[in-house]
C-alpha atoms as a PDB file:
ATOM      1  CA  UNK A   1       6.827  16.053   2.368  1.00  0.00           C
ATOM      2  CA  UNK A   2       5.158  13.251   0.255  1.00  0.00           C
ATOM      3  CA  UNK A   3       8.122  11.291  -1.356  1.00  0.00           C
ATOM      4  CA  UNK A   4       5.788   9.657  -4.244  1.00  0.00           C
ATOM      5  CA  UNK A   5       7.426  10.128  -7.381  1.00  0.00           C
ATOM      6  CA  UNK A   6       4.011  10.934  -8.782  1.00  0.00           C
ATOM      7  CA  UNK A   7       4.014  14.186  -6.882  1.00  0.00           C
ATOM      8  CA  UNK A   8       6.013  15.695  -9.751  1.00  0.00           C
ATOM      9  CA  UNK A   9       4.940  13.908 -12.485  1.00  0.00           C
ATOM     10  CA  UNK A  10       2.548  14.489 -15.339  1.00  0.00           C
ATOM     11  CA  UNK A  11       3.755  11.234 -17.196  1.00  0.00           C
ATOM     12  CA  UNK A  12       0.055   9.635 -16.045  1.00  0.00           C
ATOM     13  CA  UNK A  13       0.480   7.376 -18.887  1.00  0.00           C
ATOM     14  CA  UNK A  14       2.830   5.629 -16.604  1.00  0.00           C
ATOM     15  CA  UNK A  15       0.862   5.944 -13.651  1.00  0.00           C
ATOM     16  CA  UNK A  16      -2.134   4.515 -15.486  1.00  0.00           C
ATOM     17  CA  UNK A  17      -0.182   1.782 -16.217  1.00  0.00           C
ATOM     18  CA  UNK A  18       0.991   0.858 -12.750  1.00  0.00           C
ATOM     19  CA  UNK A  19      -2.445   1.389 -11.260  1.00  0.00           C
ATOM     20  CA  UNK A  20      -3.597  -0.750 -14.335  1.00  0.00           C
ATOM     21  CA  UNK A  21      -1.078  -3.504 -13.155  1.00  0.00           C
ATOM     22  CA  UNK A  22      -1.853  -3.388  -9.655  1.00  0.00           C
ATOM     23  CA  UNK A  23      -5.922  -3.812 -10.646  1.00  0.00           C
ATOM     24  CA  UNK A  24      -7.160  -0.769  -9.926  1.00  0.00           C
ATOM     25  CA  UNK A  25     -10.320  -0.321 -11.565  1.00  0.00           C
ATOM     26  CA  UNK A  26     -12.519   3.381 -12.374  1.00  0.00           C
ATOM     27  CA  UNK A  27     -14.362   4.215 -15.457  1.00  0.00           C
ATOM     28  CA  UNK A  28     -14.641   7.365 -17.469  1.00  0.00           C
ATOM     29  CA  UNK A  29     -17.870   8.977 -17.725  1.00  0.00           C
ATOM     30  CA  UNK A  30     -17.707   9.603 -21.422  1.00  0.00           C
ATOM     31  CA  UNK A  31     -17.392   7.673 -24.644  1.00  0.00           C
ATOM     32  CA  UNK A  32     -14.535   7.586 -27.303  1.00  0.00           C
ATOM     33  CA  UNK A  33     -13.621  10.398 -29.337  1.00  0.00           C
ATOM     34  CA  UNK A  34     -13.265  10.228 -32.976  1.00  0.00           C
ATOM     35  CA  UNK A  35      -9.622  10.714 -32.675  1.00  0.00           C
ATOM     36  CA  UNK A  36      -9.536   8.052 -30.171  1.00  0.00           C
ATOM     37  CA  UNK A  37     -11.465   5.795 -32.261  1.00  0.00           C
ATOM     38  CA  UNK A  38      -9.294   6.447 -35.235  1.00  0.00           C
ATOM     39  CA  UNK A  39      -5.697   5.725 -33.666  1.00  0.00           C
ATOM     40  CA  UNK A  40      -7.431   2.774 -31.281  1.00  0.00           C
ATOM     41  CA  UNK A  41      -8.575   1.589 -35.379  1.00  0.00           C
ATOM     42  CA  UNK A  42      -4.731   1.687 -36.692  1.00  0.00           C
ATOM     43  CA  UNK A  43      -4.303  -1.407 -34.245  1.00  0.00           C
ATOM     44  CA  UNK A  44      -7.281  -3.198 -34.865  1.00  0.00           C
ATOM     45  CA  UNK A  45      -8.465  -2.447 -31.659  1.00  0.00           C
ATOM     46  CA  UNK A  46     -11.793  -0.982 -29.824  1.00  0.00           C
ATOM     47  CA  UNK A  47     -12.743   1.385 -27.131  1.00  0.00           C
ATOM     48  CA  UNK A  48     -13.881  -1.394 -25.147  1.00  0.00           C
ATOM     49  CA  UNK A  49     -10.881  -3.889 -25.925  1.00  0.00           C
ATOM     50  CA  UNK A  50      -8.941  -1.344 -23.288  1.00  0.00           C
ATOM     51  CA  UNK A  51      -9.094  -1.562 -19.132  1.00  0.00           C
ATOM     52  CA  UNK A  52     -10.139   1.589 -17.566  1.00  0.00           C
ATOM     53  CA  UNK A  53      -6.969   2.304 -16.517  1.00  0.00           C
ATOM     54  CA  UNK A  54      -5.802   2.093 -20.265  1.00  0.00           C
ATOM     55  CA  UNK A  55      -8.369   4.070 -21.786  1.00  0.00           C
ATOM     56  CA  UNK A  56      -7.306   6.951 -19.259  1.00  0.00           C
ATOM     57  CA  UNK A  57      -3.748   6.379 -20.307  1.00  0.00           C
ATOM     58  CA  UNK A  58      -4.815   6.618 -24.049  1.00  0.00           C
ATOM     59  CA  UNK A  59      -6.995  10.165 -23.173  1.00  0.00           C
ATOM     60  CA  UNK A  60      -4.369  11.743 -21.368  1.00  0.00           C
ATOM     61  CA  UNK A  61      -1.394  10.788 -24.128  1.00  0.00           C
ATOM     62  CA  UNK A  62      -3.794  12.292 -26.773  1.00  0.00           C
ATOM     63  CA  UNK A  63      -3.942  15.480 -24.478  1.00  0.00           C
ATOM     64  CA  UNK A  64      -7.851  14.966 -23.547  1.00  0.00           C
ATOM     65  CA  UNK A  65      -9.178  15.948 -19.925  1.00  0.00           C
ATOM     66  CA  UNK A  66     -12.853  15.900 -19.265  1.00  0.00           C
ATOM     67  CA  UNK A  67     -13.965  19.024 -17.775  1.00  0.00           C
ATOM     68  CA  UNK A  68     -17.210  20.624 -17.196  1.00  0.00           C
ATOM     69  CA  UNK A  69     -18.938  23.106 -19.179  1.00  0.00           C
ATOM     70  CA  UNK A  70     -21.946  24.671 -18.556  1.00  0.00           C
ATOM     71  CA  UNK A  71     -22.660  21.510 -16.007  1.00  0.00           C
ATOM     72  CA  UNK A  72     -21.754  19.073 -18.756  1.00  0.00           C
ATOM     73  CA  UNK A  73     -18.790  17.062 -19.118  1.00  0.00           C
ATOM     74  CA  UNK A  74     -16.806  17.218 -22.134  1.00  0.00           C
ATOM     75  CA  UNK A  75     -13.628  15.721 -23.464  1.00  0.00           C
ATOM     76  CA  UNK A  76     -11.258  19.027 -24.092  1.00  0.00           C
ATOM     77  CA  UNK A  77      -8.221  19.468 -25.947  1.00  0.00           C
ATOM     78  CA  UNK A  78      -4.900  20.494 -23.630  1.00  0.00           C
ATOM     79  CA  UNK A  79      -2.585  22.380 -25.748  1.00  0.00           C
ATOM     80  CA  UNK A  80       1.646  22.223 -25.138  1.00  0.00           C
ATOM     81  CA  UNK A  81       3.257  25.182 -24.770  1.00  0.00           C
ATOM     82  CA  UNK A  82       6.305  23.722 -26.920  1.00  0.00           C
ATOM     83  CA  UNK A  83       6.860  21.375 -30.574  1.00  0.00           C
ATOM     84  CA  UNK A  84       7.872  17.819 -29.511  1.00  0.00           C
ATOM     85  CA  UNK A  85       6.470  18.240 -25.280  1.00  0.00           C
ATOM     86  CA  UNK A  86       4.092  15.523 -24.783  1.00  0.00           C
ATOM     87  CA  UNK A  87       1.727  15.762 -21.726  1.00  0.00           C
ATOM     88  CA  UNK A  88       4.291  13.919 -19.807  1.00  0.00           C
ATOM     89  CA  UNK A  89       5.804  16.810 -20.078  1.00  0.00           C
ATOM     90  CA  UNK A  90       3.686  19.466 -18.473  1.00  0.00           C
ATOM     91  CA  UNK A  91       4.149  18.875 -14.737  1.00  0.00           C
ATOM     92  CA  UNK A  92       5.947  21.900 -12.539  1.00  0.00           C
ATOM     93  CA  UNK A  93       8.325  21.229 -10.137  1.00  0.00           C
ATOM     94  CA  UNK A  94       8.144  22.938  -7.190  1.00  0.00           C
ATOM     95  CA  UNK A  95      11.694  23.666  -6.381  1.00  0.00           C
ATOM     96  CA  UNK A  96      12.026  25.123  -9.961  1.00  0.00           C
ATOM     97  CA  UNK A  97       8.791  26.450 -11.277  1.00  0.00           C
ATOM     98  CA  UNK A  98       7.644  27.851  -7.617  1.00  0.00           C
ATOM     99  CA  UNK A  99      10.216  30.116  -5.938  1.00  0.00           C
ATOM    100  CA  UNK A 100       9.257  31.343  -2.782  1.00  0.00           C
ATOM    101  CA  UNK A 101       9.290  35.302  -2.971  1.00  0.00           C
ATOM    102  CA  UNK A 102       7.304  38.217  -1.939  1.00  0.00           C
ATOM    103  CA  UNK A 103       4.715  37.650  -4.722  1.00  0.00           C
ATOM    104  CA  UNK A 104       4.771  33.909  -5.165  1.00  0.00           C
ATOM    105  CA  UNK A 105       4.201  31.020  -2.033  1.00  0.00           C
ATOM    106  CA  UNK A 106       3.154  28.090  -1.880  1.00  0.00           C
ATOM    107  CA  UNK A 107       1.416  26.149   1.521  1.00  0.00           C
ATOM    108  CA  UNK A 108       2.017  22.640   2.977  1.00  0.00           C
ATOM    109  CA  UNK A 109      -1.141  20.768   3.236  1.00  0.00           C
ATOM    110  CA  UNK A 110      -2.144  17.747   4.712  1.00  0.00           C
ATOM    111  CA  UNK A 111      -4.177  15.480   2.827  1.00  0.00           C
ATOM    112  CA  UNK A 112      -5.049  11.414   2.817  1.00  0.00           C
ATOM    113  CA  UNK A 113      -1.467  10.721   0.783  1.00  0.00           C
ATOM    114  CA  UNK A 114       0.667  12.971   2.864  1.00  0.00           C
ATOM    115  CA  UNK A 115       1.819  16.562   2.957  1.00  0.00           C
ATOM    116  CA  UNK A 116       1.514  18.535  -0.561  1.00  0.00           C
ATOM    117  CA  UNK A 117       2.451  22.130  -1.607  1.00  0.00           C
ATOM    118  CA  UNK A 118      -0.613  24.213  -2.782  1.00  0.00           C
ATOM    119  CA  UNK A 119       0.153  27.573  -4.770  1.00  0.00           C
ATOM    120  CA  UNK A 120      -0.504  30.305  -1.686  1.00  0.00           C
ATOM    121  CA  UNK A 121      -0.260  33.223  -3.907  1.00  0.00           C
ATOM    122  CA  UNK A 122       1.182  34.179  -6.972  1.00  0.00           C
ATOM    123  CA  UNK A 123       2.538  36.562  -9.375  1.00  0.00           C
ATOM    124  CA  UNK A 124       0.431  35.515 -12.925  1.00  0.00           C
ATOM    125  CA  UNK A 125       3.074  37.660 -14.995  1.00  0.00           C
ATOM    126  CA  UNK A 126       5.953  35.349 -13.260  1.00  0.00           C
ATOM    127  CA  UNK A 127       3.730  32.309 -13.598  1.00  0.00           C
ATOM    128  CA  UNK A 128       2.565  32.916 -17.476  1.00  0.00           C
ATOM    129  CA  UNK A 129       6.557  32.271 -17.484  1.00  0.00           C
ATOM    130  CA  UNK A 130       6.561  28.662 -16.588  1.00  0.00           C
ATOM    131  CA  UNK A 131       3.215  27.940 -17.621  1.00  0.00           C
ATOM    132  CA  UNK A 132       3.029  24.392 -19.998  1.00  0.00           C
ATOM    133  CA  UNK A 133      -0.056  23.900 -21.222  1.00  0.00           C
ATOM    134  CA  UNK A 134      -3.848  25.316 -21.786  1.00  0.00           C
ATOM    135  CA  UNK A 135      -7.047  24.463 -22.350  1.00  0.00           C
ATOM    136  CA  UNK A 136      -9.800  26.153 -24.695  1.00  0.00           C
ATOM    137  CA  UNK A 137     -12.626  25.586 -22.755  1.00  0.00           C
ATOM    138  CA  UNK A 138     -14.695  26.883 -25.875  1.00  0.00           C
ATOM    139  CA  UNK A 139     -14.311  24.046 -28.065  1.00  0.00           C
ATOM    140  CA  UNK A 140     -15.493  20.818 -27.193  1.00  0.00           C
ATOM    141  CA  UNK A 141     -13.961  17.357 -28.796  1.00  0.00           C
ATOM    142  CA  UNK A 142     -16.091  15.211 -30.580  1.00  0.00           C
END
């Protein structure tokens, strides 16, 4: 099994930041949101003042993915299931959120990083149960 700590872990603001620190570079594909622009303004900063790496770490702390609808990407709003989770707080473990049983597995696979566990099959009544976040893929954020 893949020992990163990241395999776990939905606190990418973190992760941004050490892939930020060790140069890694990537760009988004979209501009700034209004909300973005707005808290990025409280600081007397711009869109473009951040790295990459920091203007992914910004998105995903302000609960934006980009995600495509109808062929065209869009930043969209992720929900938290709870009052005071943050999107570091969405991940699922496996050893608690994905019992083995009769209606639930999950699959090693091999891939580039290691071995990972991929949901075989599930129970969505059982799953609904653990379930942190959503996404209204209606609504787009401007």
């Amino acid at each position: 099994m893949n020992t990163s700590k990241w395999l776990e872990s939905s606190d990418l603001v973190s992760r941004f930041w050490a892939l930020d620190n060790a140069k890694t570079t990537g760009a988004l594909t979209l501009p700034s949101t209004v909300n973005v622009t707005g808290r990025l303004a409280k600081y007397n900063l711009t869109w473009t003042d951040l790295s990459p790496m920091a203007q992914q770490a910004l998105v995903w702390d302000m609960g934006l993915v980009v995600a495509a609808v109808n062929g065209v990407d869009q930043w969209l709003q992720v929900y938290v299931r709870t009052a005071g989770s943050t999107m570091a707080d969405i991940a699922l473990s496996f050893a608690a959120d994905f019992p083995t049983t009769t209606t639930q597995s999950a699959l090693p696979c091999i891939g580039p990083q290691g071995i990972y566990l991929r949901q075989n099959q599930t129970d969505y009544a059982a799953l609904a149960k653990v379930t942190k976040c959503a996404v209204d893929f209606t609504a787009s954020v401007q």
